[in-house]
C-alpha atoms as a PDB file:
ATOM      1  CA  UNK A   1       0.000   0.000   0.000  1.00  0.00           C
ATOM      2  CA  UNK A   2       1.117   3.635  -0.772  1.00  0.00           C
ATOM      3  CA  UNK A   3       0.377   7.067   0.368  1.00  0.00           C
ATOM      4  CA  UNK A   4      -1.496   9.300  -1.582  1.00  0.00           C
ATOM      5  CA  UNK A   5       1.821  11.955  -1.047  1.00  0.00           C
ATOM      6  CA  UNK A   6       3.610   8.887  -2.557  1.00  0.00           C
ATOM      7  CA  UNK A   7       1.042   8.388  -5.280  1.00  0.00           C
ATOM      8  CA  UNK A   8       1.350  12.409  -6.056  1.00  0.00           C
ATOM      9  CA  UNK A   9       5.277  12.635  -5.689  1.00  0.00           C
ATOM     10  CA  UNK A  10       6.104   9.810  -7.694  1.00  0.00           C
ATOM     11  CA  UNK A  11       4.802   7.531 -10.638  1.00  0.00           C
ATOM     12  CA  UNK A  12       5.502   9.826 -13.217  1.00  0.00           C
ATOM     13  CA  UNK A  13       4.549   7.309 -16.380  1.00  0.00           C
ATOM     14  CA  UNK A  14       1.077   6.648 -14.241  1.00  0.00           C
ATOM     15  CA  UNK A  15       0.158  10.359 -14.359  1.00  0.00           C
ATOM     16  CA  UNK A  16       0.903  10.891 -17.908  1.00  0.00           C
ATOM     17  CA  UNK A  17      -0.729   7.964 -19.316  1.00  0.00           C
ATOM     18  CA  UNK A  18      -4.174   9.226 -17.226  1.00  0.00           C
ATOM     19  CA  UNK A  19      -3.523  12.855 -17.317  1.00  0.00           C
ATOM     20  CA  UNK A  20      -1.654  13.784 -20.219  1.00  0.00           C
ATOM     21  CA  UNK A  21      -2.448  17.269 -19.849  1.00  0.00           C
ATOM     22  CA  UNK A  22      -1.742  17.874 -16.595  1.00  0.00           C
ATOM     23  CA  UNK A  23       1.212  19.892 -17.655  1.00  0.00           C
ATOM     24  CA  UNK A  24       3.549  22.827 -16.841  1.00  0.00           C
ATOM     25  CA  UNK A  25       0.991  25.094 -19.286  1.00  0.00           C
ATOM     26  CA  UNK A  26      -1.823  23.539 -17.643  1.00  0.00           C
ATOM     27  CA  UNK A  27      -0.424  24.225 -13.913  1.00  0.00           C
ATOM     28  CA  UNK A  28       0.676  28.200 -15.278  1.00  0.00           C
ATOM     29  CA  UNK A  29      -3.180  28.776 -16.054  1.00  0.00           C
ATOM     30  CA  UNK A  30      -4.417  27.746 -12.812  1.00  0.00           C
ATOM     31  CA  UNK A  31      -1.853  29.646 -11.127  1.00  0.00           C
ATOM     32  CA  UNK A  32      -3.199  32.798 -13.055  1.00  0.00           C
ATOM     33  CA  UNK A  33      -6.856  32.241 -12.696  1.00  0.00           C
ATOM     34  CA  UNK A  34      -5.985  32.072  -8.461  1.00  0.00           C
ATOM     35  CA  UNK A  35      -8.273  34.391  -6.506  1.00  0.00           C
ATOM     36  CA  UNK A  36      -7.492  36.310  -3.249  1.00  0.00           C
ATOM     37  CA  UNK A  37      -9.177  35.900   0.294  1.00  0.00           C
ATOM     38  CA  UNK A  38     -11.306  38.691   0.998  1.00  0.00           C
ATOM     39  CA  UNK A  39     -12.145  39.486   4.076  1.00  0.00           C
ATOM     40  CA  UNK A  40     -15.246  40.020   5.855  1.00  0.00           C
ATOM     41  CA  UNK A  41     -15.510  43.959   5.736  1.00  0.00           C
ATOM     42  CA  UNK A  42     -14.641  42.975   2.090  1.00  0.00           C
ATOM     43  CA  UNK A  43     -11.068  44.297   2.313  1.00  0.00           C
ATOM     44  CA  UNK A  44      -8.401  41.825   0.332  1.00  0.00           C
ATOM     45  CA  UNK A  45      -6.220  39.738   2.850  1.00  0.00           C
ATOM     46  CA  UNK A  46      -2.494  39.989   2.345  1.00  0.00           C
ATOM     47  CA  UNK A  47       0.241  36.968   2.514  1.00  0.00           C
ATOM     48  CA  UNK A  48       1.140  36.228   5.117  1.00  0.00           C
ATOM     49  CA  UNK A  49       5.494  37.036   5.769  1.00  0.00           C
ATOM     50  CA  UNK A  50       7.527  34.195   6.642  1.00  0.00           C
ATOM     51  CA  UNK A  51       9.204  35.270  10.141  1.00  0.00           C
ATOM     52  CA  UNK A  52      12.926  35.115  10.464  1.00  0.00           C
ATOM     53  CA  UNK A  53      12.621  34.005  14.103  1.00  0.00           C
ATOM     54  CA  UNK A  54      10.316  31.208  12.784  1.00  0.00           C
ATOM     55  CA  UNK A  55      12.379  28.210  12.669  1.00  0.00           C
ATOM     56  CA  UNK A  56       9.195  25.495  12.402  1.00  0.00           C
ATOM     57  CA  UNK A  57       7.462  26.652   9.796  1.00  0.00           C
ATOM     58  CA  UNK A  58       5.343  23.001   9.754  1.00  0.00           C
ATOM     59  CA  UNK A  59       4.448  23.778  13.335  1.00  0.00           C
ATOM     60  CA  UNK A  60       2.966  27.493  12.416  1.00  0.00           C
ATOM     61  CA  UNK A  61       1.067  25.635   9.550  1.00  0.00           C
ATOM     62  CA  UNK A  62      -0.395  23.075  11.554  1.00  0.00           C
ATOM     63  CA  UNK A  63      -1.309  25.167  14.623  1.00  0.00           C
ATOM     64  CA  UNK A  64      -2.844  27.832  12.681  1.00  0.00           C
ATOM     65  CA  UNK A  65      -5.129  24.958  10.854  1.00  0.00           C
ATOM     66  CA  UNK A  66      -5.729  23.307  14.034  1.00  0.00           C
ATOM     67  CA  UNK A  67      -7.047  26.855  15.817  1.00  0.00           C
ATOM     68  CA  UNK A  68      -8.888  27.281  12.215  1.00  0.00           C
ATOM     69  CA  UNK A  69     -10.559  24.240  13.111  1.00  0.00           C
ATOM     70  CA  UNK A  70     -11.606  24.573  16.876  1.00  0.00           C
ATOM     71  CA  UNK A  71     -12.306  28.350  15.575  1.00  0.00           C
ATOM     72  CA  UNK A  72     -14.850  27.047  13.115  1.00  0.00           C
ATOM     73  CA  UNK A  73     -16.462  24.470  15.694  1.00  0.00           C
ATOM     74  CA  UNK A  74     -16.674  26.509  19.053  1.00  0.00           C
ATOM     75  CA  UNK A  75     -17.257  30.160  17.273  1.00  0.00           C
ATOM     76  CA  UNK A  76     -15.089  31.718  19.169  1.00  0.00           C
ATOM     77  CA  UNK A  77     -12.481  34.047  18.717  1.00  0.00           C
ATOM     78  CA  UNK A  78      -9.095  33.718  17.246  1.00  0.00           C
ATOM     79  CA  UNK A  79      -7.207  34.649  20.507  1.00  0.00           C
ATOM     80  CA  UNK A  80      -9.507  31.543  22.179  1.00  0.00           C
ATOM     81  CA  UNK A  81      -8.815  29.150  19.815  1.00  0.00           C
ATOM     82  CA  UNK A  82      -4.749  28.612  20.581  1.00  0.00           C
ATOM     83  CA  UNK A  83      -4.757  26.204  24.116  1.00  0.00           C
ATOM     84  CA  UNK A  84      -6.691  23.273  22.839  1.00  0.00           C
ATOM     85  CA  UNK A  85      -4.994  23.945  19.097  1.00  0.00           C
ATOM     86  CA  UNK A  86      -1.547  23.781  19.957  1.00  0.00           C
ATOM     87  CA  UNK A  87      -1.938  20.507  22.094  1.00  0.00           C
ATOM     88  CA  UNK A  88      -3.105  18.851  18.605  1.00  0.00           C
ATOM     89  CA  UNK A  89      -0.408  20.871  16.597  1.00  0.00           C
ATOM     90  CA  UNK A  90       2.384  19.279  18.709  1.00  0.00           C
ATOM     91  CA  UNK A  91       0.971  16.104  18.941  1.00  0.00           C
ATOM     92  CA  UNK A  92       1.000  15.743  14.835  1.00  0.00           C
ATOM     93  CA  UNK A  93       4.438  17.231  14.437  1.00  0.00           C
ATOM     94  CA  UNK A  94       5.718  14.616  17.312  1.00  0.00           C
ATOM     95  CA  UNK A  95       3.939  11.880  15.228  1.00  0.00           C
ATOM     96  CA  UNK A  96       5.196  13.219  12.286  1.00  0.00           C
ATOM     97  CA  UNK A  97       8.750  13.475  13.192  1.00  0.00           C
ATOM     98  CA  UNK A  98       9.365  10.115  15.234  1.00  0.00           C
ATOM     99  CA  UNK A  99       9.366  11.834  18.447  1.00  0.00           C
ATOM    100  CA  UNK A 100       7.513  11.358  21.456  1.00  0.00           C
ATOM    101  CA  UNK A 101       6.979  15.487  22.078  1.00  0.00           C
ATOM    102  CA  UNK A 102       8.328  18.627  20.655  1.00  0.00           C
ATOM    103  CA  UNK A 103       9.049  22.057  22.358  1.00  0.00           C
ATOM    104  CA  UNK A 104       5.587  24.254  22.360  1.00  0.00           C
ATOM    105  CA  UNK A 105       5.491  27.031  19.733  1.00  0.00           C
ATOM    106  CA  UNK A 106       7.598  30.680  20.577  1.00  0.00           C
ATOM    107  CA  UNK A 107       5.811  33.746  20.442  1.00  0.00           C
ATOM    108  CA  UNK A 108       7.082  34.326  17.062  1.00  0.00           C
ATOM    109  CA  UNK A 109       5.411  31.246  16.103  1.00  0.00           C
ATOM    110  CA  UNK A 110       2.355  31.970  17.386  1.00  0.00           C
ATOM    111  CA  UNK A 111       2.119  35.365  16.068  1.00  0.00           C
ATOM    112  CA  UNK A 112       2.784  34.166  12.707  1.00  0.00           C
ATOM    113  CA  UNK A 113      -0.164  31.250  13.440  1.00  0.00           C
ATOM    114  CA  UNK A 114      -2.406  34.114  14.800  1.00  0.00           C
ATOM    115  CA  UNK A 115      -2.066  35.856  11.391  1.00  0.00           C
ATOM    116  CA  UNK A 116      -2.268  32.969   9.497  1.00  0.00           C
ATOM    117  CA  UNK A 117      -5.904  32.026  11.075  1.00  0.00           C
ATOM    118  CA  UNK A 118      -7.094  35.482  10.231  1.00  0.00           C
ATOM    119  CA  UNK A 119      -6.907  34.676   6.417  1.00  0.00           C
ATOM    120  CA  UNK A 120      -8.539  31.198   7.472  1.00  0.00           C
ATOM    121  CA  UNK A 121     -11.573  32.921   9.439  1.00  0.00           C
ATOM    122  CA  UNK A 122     -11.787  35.554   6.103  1.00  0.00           C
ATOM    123  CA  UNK A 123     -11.864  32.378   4.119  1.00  0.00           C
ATOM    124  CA  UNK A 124     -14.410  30.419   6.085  1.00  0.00           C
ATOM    125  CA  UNK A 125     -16.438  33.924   5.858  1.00  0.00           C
ATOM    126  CA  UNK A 126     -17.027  33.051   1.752  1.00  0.00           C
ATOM    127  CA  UNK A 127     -18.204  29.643   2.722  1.00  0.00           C
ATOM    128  CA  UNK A 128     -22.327  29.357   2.445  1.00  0.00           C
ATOM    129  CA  UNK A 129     -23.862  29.375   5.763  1.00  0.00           C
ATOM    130  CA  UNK A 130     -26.218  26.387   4.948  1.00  0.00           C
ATOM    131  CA  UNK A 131     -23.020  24.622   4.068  1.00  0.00           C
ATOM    132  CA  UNK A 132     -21.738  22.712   6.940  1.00  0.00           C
ATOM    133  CA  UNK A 133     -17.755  22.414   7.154  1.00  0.00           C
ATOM    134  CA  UNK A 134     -16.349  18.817   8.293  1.00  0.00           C
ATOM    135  CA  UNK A 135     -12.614  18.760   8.777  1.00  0.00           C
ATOM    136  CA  UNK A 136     -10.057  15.557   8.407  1.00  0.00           C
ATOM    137  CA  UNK A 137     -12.950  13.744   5.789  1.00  0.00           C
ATOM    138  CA  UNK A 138     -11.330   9.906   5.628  1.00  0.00           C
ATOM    139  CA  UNK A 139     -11.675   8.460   2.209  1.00  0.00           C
ATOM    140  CA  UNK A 140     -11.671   4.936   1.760  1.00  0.00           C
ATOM    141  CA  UNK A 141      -8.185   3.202   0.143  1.00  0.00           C
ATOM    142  CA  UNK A 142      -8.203   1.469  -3.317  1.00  0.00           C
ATOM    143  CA  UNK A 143      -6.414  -1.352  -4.414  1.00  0.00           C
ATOM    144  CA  UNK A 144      -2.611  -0.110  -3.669  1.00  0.00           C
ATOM    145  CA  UNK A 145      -4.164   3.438  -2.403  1.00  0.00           C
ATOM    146  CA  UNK A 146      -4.163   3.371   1.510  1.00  0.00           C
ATOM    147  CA  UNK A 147      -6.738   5.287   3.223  1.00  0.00           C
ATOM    148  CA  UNK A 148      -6.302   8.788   3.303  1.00  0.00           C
ATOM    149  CA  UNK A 149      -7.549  12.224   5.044  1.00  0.00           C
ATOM    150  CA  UNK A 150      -8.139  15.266   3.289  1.00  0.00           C
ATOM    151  CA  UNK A 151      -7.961  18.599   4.768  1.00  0.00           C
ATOM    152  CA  UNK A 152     -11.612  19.572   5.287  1.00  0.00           C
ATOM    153  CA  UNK A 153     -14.954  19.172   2.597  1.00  0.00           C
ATOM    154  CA  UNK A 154     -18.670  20.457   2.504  1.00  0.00           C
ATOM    155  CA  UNK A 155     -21.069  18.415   0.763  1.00  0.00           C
ATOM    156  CA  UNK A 156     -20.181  19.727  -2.507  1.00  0.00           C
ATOM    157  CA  UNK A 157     -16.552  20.763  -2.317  1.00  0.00           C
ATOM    158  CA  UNK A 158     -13.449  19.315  -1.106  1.00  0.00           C
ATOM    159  CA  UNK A 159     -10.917  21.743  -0.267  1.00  0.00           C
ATOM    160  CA  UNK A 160      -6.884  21.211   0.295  1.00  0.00           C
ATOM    161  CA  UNK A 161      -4.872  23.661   1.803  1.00  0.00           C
ATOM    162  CA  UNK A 162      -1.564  24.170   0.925  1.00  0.00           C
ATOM    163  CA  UNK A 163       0.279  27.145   3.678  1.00  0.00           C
ATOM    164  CA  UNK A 164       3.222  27.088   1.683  1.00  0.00           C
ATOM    165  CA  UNK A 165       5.137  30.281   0.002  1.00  0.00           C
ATOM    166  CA  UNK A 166       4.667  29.595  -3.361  1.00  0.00           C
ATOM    167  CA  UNK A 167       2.489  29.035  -6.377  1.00  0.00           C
ATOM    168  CA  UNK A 168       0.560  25.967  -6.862  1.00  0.00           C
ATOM    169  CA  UNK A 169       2.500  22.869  -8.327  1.00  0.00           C
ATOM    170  CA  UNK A 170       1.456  19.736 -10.283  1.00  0.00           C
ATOM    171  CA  UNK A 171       2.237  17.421  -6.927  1.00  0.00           C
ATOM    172  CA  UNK A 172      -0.554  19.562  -5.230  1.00  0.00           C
ATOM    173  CA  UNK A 173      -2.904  19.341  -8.288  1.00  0.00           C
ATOM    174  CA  UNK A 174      -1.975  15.175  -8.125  1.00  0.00           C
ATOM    175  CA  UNK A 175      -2.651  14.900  -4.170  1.00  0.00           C
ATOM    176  CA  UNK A 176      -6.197  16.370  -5.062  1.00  0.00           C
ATOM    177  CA  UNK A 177      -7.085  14.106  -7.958  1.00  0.00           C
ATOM    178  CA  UNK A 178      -6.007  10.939  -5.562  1.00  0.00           C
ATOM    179  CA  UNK A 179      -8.563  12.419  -3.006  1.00  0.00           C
ATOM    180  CA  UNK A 180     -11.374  13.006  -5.421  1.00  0.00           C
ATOM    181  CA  UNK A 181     -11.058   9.608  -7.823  1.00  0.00           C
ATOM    182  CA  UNK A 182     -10.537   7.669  -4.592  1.00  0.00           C
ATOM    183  CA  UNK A 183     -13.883   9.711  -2.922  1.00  0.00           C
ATOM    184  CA  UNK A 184     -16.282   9.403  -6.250  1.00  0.00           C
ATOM    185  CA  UNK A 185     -15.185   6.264  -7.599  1.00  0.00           C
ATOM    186  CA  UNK A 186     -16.433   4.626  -4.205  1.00  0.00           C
ATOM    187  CA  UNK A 187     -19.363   7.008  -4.241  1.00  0.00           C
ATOM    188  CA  UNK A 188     -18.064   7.759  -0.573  1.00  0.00           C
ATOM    189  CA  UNK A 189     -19.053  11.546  -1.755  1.00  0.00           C
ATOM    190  CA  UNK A 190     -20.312  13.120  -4.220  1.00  0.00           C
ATOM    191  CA  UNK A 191     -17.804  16.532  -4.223  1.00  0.00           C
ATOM    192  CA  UNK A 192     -18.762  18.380  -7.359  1.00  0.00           C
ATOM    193  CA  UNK A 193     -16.079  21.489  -6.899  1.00  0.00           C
ATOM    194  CA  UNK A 194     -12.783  21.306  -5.674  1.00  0.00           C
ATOM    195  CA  UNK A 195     -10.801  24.438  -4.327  1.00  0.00           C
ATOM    196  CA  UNK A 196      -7.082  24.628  -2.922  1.00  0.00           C
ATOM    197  CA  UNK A 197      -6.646  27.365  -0.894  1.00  0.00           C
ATOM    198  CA  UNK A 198      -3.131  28.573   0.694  1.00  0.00           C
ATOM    199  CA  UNK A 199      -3.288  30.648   3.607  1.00  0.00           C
ATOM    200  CA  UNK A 200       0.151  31.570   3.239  1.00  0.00           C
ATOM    201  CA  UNK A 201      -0.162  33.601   0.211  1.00  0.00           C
ATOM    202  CA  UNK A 202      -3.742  34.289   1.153  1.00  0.00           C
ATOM    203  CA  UNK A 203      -5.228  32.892  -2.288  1.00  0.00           C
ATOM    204  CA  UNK A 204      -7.296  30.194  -3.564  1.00  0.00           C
ATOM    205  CA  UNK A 205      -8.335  28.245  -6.853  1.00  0.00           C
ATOM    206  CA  UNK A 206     -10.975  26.587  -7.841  1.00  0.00           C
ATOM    207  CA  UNK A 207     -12.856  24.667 -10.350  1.00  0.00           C
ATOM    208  CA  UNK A 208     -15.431  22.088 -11.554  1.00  0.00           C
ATOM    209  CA  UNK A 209     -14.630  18.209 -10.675  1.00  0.00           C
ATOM    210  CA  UNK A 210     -15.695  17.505 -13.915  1.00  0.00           C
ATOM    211  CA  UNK A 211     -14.255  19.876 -16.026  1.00  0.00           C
ATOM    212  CA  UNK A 212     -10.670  19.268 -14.391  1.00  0.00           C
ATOM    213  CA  UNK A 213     -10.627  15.770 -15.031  1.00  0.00           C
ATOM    214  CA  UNK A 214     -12.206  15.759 -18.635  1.00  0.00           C
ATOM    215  CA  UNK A 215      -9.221  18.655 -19.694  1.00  0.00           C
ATOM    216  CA  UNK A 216      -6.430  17.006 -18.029  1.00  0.00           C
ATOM    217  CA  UNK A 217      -7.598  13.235 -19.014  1.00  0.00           C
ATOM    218  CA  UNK A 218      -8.858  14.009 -22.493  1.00  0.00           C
ATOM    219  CA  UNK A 219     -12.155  11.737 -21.961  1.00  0.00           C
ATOM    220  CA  UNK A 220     -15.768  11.938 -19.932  1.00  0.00           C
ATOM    221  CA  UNK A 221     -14.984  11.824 -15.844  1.00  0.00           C
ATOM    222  CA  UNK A 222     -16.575   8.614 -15.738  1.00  0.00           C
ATOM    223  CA  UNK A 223     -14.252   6.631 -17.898  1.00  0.00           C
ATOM    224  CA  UNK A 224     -11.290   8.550 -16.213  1.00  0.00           C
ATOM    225  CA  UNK A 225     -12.154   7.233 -12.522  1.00  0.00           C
ATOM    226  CA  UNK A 226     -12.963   4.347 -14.045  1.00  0.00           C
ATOM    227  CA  UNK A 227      -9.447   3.399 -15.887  1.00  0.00           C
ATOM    228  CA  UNK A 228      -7.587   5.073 -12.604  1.00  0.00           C
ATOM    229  CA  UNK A 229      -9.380   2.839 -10.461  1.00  0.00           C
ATOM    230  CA  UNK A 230      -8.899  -0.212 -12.675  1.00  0.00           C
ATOM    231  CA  UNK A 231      -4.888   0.442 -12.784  1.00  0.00           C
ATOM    232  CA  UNK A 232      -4.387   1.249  -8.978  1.00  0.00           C
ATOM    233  CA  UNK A 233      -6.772  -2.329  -8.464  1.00  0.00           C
ATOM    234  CA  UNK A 234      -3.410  -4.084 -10.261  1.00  0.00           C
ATOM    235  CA  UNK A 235      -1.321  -5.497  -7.763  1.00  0.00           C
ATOM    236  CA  UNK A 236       0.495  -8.291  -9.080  1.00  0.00           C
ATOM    237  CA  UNK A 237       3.116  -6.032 -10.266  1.00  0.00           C
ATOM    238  CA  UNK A 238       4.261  -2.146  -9.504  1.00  0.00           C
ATOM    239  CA  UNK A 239       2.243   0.666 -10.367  1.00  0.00           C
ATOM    240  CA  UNK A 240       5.035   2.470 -12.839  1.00  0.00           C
ATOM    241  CA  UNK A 241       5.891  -0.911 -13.969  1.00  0.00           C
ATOM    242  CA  UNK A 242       2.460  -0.854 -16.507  1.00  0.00           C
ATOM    243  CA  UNK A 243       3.640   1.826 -18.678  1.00  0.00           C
END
């Protein structure tokens, strides 16, 4: 079984026999078409600076999503969210790293966290009200696919977040398409938009599930699930061995 990181990062034949457009030109276009956060009192929210006395930049990332998160379920605000966040943040980094615990964040760190959740609570602020947010959404493994976790969905969207200071790559793009093949192929849900949005540079993209995979595939999104599913479902030999 394999990762869907592993599935994204590597496997290069596998993603251009299925996706033969899913290409440097393709990945520019997106990276155009991004939108910025806007902000409640509609004012447009600014990246967020990487801090010099920010050494854990994984940390900031994961404790501002965490606080996002508790944010989003308790209502409260930002300032109120931090305690029970940064017990899960350091838990996952510990996990992450091999480590039974790690130091708690600085107050650089949590400044930069703080600022980071203000472009999350402006993003949340564009989500529909009747739309209810669930966060950590496990989708179901197939054939060598483990089970995975995406970042957080609504009934018709999946959305990834990427905190990272740069544009949006092809690995990203890939991470999403194992999420949503894996997701509708099972009929586990039935996500009709997809959005990545990066907190970091305060921007977002998104699109039609069905209009991404028909571009980058070249055929209906039926018969694309359908021939990604069959070729993950192929154990007896490796995945890049196929092509």
């Amino acid at each position: 079984m394999i990762s869907e990181k592993q599935l994204a990062e590597s496997f290069d034949s596998f993603w251009q026999q299925h996706f033969p457009l899913l290409n440097p030109t393709f990945i520019r276009q997106i990276n155009l078409e991004k939108q910025r956060v806007v902000a409640r009192d509609s004012r447009p929210m600014l990246p967020v600076p990487m801090g010099k006395e920010v050494d854990r930049f994984d940390l900031v990332a994961e404790l501002a999503f965490e606080a996002a998160r508790e944010g989003y379920r308790t209502k409260r605000s930002l300032s109120g969210n931090f305690k029970e966040a940064s017990a899960r943040a350091m838990a996952k980094i510990a996990k992450f790293t091999g480590v039974s615990e790690i130091p708690p964040p600085s107050s650089a760190e949590t400044a930069e966290a703080k600022a980071l959740d203000e472009v999350y609570d402006a993003f949340f602020s564009s989500i529909p009200a009747n739309e209810t947010v669930t966060f950590g959404p496990r989708i179901k493994g197939t054939g060598i696919l483990d089970e995975m976790e995406a970042d957080f969905c609504t009934s018709t969207t999946l959305f990834e977040v990427k905190a990272v200071n740069r544009n949006l790559q092809s690995n990203d793009l890939r991470q999403v398409l194992c999420y949503l093949f894996a997701a509708l192929g099972s009929h586990q849900y039935s996500w009709t938009d997809y959005c990545i949005f990066n907190p970091r540079l305060a921007v977002f993209t998104t699109g039609k599930v069905d209009t991404l995979l028909s571009y980058i595939s070249g055929r209906n999104s039926y018969d694309c699930i359908s021939d990604v599913l069959d070729a993950l479902m192929e154990r007896e030999q490796p995945l890049e061995s196929r092509f």
